[in-house]
Structure formats: structure tokens, C-alpha cells
PDB file of N, CA and C in Angstrom:
ATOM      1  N   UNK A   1       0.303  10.311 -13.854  1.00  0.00           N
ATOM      2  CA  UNK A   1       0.777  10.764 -12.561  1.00  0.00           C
ATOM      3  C   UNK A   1      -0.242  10.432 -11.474  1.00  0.00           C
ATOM      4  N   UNK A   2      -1.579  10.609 -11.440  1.00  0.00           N
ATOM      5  CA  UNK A   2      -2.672  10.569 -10.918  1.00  0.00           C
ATOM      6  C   UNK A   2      -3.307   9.530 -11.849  1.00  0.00           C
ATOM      7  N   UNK A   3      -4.101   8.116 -10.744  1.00  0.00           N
ATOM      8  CA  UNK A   3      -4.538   7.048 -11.217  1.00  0.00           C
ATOM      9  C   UNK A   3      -5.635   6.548 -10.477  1.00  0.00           C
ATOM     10  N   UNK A   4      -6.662   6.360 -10.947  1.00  0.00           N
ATOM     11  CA  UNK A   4      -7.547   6.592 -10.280  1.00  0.00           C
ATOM     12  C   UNK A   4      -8.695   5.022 -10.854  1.00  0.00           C
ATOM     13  N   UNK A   5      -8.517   4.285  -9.906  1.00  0.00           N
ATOM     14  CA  UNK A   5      -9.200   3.183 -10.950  1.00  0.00           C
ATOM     15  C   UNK A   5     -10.508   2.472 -10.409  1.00  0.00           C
ATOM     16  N   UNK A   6     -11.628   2.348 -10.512  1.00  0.00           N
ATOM     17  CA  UNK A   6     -12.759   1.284 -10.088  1.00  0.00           C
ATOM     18  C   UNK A   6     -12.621   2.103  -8.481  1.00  0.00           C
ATOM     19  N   UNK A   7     -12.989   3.606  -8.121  1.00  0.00           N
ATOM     20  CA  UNK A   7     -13.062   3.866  -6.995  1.00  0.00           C
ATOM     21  C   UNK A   7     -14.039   3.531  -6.467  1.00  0.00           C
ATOM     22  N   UNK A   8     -14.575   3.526  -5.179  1.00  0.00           N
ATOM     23  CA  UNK A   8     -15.629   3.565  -4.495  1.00  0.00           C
ATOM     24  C   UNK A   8     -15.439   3.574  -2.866  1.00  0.00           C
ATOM     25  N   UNK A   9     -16.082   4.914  -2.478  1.00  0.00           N
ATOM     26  CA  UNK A   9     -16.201   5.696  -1.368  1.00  0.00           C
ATOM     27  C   UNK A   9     -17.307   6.110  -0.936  1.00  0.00           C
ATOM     28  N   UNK A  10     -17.612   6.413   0.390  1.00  0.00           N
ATOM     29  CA  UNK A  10     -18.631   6.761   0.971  1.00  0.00           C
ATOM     30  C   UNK A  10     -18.669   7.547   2.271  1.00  0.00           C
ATOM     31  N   UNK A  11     -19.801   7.249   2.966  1.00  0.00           N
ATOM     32  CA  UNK A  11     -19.897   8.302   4.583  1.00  0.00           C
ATOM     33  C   UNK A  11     -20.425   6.541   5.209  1.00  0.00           C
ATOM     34  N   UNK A  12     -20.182   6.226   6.371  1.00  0.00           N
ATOM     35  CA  UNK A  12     -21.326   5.166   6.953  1.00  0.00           C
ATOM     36  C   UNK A  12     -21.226   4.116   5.800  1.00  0.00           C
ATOM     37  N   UNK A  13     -22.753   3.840   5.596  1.00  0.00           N
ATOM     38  CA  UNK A  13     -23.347   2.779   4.808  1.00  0.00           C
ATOM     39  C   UNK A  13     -23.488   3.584   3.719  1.00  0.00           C
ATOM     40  N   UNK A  14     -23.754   4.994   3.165  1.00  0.00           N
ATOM     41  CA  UNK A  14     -23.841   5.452   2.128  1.00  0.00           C
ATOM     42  C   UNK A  14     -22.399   5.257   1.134  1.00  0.00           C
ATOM     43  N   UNK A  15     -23.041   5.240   0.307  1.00  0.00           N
ATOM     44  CA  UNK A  15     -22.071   4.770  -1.339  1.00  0.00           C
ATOM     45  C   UNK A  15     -21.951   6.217  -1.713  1.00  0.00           C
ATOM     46  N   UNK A  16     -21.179   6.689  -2.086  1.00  0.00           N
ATOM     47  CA  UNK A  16     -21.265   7.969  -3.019  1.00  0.00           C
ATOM     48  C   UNK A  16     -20.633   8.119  -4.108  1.00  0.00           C
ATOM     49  N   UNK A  17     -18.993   7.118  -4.297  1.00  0.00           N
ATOM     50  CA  UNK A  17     -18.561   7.312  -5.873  1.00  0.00           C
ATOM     51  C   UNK A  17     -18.604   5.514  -5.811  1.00  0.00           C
ATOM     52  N   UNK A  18     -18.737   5.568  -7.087  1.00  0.00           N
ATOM     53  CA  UNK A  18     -19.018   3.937  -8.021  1.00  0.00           C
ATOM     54  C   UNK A  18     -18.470   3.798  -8.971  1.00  0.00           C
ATOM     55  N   UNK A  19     -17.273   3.204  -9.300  1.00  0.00           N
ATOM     56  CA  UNK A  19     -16.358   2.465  -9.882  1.00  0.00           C
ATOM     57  C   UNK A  19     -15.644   3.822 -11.001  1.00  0.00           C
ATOM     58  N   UNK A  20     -15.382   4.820 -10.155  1.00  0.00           N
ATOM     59  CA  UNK A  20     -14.950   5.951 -10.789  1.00  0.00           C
ATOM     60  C   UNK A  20     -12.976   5.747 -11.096  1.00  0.00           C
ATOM     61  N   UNK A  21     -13.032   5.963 -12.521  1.00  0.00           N
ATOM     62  CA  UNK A  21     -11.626   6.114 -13.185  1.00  0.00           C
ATOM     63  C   UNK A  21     -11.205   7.284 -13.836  1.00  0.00           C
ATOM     64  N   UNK A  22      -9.998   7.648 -13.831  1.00  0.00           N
ATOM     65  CA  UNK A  22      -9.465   9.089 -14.247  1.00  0.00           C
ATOM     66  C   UNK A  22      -8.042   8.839 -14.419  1.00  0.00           C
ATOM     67  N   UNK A  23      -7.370   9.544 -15.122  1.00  0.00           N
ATOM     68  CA  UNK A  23      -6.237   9.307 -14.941  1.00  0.00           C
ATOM     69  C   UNK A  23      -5.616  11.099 -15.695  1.00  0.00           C
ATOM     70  N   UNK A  24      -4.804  11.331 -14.544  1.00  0.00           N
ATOM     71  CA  UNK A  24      -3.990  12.897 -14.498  1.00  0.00           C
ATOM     72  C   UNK A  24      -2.619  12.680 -15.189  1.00  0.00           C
ATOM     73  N   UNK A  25      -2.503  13.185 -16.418  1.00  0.00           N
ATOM     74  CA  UNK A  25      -0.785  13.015 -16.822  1.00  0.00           C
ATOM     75  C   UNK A  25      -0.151  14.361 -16.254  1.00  0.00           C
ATOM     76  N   UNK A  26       0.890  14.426 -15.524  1.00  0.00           N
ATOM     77  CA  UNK A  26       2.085  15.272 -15.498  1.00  0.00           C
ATOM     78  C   UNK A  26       1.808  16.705 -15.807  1.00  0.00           C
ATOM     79  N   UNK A  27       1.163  17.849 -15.472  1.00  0.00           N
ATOM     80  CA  UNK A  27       1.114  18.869 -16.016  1.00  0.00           C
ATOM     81  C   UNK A  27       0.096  19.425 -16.418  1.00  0.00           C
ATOM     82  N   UNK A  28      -0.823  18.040 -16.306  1.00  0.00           N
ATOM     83  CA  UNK A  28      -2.379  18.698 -16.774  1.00  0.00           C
ATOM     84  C   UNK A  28      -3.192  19.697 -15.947  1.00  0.00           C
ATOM     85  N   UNK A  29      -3.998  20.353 -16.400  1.00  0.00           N
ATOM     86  CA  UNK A  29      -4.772  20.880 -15.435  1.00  0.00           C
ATOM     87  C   UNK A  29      -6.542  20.054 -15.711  1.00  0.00           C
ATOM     88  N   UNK A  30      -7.034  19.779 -14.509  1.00  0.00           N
ATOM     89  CA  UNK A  30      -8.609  19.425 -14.830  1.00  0.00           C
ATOM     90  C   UNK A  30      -9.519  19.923 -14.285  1.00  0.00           C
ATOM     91  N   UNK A  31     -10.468  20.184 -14.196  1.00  0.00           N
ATOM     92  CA  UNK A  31     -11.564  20.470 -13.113  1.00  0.00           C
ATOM     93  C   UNK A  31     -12.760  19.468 -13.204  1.00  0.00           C
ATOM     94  N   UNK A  32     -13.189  19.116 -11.946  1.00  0.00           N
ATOM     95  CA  UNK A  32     -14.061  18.402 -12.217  1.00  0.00           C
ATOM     96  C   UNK A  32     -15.827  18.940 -10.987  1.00  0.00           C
ATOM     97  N   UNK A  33     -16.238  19.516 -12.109  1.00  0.00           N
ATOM     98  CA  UNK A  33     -17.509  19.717 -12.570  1.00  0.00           C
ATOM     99  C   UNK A  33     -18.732  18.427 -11.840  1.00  0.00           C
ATOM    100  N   UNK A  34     -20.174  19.694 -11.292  1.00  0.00           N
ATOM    101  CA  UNK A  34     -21.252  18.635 -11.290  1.00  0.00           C
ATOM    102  C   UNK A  34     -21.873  19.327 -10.303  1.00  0.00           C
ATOM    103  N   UNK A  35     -23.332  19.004 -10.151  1.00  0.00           N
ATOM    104  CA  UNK A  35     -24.370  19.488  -9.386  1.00  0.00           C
ATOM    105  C   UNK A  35     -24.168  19.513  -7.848  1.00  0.00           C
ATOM    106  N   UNK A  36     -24.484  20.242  -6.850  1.00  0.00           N
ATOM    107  CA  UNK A  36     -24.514  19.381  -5.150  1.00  0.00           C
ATOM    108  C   UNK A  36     -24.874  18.402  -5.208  1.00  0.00           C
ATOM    109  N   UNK A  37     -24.087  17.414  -4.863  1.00  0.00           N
ATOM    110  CA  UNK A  37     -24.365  15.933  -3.922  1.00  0.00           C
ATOM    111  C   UNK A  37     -23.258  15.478  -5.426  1.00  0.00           C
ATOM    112  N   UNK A  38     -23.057  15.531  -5.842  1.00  0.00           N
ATOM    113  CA  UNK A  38     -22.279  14.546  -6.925  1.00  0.00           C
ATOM    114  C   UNK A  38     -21.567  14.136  -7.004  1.00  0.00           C
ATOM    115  N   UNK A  39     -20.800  14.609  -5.523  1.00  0.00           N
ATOM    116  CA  UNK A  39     -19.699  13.741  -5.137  1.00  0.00           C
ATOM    117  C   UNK A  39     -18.506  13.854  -5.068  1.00  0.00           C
ATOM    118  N   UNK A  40     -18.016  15.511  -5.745  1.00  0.00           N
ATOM    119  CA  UNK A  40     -16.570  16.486  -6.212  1.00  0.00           C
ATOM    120  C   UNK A  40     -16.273  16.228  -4.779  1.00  0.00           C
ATOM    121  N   UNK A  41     -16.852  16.824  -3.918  1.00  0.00           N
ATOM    122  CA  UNK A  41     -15.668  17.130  -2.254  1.00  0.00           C
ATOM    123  C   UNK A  41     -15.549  15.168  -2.130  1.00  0.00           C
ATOM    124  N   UNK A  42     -16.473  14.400  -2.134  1.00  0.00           N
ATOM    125  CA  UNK A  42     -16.380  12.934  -1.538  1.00  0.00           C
ATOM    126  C   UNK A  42     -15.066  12.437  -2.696  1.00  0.00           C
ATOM    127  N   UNK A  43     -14.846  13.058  -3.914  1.00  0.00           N
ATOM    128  CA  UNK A  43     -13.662  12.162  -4.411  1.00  0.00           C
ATOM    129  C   UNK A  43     -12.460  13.450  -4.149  1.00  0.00           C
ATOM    130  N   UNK A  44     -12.572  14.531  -4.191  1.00  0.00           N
ATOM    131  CA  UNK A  44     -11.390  15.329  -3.708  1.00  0.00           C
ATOM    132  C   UNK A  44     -10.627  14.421  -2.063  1.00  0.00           C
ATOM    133  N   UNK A  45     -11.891  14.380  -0.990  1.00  0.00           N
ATOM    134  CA  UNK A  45     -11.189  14.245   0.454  1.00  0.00           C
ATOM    135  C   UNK A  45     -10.580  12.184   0.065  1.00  0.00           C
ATOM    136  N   UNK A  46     -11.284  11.313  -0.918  1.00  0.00           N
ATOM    137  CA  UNK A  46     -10.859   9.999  -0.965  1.00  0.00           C
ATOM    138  C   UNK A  46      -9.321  10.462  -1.430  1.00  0.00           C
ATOM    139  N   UNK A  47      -9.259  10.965  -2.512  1.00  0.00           N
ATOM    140  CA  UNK A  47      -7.525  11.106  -2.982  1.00  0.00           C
ATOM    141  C   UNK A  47      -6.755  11.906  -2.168  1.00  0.00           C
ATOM    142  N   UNK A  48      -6.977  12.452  -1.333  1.00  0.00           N
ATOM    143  CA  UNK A  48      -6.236  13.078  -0.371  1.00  0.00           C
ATOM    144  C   UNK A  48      -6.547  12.500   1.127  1.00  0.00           C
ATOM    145  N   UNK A  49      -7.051  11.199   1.341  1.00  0.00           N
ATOM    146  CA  UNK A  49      -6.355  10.064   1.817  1.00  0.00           C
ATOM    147  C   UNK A  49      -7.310  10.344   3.464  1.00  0.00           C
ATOM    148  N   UNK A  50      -8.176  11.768   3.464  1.00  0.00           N
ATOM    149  CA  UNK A  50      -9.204  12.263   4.063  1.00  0.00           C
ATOM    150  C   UNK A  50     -10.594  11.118   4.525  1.00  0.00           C
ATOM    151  N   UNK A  51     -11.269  10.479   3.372  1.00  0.00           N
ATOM    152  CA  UNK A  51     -11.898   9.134   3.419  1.00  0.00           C
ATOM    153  C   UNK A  51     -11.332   8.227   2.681  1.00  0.00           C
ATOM    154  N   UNK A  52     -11.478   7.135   3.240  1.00  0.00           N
ATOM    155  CA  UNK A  52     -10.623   5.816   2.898  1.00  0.00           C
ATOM    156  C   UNK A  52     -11.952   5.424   1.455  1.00  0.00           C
ATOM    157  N   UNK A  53     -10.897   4.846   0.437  1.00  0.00           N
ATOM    158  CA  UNK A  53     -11.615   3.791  -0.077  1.00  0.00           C
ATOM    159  C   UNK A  53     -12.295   3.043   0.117  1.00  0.00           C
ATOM    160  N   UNK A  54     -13.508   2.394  -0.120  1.00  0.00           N
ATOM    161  CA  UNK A  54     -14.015   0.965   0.098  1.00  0.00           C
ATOM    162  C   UNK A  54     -13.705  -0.086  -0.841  1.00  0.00           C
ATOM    163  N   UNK A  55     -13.427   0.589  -2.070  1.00  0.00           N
ATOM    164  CA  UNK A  55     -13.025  -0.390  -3.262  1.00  0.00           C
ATOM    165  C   UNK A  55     -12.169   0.897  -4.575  1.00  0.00           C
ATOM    166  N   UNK A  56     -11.433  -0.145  -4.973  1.00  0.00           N
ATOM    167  CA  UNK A  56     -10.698   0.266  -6.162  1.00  0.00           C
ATOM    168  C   UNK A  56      -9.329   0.992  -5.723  1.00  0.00           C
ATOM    169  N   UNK A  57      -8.760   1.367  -6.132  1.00  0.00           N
ATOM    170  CA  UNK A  57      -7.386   2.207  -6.441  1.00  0.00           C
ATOM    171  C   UNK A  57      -7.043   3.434  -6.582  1.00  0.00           C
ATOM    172  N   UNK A  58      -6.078   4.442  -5.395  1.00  0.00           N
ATOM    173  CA  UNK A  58      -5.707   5.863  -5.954  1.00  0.00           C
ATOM    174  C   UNK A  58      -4.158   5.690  -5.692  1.00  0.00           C
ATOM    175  N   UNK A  59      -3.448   5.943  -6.871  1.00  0.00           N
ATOM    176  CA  UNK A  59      -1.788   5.865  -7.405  1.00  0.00           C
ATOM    177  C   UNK A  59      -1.442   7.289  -7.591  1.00  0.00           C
ATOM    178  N   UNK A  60      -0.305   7.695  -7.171  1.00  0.00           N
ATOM    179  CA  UNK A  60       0.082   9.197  -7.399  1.00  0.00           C
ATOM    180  C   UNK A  60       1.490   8.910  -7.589  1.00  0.00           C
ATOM    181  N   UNK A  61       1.955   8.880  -8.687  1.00  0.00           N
ATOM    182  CA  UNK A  61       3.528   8.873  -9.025  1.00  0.00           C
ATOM    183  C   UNK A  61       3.885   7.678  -9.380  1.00  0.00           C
ATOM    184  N   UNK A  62       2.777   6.584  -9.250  1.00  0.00           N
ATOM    185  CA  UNK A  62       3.029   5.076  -9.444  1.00  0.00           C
ATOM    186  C   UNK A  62       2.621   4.508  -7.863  1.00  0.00           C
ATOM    187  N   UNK A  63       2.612   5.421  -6.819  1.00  0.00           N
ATOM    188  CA  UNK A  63       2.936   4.691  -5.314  1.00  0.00           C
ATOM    189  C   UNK A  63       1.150   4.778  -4.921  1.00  0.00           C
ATOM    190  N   UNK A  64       0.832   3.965  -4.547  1.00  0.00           N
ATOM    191  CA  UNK A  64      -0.281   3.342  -3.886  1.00  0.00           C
ATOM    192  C   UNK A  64      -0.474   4.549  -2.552  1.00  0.00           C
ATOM    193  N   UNK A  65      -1.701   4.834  -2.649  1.00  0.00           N
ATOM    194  CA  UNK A  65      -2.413   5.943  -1.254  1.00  0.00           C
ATOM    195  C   UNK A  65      -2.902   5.208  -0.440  1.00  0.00           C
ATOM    196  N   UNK A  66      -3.277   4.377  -0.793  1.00  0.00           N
ATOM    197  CA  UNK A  66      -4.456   3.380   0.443  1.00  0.00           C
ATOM    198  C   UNK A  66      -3.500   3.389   1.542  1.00  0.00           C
ATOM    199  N   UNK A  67      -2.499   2.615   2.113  1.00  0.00           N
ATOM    200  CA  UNK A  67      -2.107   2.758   3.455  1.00  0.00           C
ATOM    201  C   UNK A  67      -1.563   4.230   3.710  1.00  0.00           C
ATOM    202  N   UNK A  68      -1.543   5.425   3.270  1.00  0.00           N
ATOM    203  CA  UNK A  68      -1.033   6.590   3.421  1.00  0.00           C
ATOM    204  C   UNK A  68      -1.693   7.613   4.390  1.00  0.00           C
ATOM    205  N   UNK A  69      -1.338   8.301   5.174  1.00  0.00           N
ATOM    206  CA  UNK A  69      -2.140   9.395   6.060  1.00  0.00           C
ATOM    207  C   UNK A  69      -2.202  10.536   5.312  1.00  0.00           C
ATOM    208  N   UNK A  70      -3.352  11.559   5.409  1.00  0.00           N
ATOM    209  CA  UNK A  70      -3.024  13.023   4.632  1.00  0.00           C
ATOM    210  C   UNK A  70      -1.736  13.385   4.593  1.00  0.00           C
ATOM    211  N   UNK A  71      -1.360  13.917   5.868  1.00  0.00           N
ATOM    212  CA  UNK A  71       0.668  14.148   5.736  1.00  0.00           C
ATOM    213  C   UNK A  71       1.498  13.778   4.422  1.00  0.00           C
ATOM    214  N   UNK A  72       0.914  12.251   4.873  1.00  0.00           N
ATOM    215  CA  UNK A  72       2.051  11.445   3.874  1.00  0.00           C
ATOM    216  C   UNK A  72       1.779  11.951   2.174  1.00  0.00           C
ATOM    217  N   UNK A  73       0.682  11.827   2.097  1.00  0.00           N
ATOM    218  CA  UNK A  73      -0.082  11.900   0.900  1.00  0.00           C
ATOM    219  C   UNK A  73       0.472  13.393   0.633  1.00  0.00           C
ATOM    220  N   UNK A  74       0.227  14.568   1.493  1.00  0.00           N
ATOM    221  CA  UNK A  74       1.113  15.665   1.405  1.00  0.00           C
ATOM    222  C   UNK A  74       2.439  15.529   0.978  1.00  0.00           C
ATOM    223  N   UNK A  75       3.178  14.833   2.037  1.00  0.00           N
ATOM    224  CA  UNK A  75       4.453  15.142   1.384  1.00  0.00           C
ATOM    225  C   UNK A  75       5.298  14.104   0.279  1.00  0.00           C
ATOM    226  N   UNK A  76       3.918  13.896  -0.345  1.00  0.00           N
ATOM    227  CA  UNK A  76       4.152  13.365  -2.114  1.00  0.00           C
ATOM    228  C   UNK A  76       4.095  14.636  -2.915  1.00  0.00           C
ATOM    229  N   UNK A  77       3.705  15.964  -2.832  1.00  0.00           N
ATOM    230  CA  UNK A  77       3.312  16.566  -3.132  1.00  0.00           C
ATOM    231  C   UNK A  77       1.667  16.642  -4.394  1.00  0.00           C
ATOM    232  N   UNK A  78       0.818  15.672  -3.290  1.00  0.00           N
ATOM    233  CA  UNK A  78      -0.421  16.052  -4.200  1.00  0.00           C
ATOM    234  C   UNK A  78      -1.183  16.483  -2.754  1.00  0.00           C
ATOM    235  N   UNK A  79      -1.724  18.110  -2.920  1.00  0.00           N
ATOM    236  CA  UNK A  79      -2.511  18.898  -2.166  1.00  0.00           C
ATOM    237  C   UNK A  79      -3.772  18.749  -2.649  1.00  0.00           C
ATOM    238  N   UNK A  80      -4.743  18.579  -1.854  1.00  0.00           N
ATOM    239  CA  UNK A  80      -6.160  19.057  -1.469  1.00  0.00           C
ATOM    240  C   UNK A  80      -6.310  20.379  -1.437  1.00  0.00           C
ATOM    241  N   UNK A  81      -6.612  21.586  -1.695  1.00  0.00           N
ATOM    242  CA  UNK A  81      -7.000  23.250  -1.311  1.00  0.00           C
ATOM    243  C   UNK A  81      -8.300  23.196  -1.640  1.00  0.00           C
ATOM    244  N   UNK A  82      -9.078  23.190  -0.614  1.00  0.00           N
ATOM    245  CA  UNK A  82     -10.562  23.561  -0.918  1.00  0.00           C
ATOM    246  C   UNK A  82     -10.759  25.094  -0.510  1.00  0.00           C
ATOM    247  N   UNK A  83     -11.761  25.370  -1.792  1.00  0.00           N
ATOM    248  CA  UNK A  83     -12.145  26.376  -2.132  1.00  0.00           C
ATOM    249  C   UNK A  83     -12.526  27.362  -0.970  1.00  0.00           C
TER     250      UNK A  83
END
């Protein structure tokens, strides 16, 4: 359902995720875990369409996010809720 392939995102010139893959089937639940700075909020706001990619792929249902606005990305129904 969630596809997540060779990501890479950042702020500026900073890099923060590197060639990160995941993939969400239908129903799962995940959490994803890790120290400050590691990058959880920088790949939460990339899949919710918040920061753009610099490289690689986010698929939600099969349909491509890269040209998508939050909204849109919303009304796929995959939400962002930060804590």
C-alpha cells in the first residue's frame, strides 16, 4: 500500500534520509523508532508530500506522490498526525 523506495530528502543543502526503502501492506501497523536527528519527522513530512524528495520514490495505493500537494496526498487518505 505504502512504497517507499531509494528515498532521499533534506532541509537546504543538508541530506538527511539516504536511499531509504519500506514498504506498508494494507492494515499493518509500524512505528518507526530512533534517536533525535534521525530523521522520523524528515521522512514522516517527505511522505506526506510536506518536503519534496530529492531522489527516489513515495507510492501510496500504487499512485506516485511526487507531483501531489499535502491536500491531495490527504485526500488519498494517507494522514500525517504528529504527536
Amino acid at each position: 500500500m505504502l512504497e517507499i523506495k531509494a528515498l532521499e530528502a533534506g532541509y537546504g543543502e543538508t541530506l538527511i534520509l539516504r536511499g531509504i526503502n519500506l514498504n506498508v501492506a494494507e492494515g499493518a501497523l509500524v512505528a518507526v523508532l530512533g534517536a533525535n536527528g534521525a530523521g522520523k519527522t524528515t521522512l514522516n513530512m517527505t511522505i506526506s508530500g510536506v518536503v519534496r524528495p530529492r531522489g527516489g520514490e513515495v507510492r501510496f495505493a500504487g499512485q506516485s506522490l511526487a507531483a501531489l500537494s499535502p491536500p491531495e496526498i490527504v485526500s488519498l487518505g494517507l494522514i500525517h498526525v504528529p504527536e
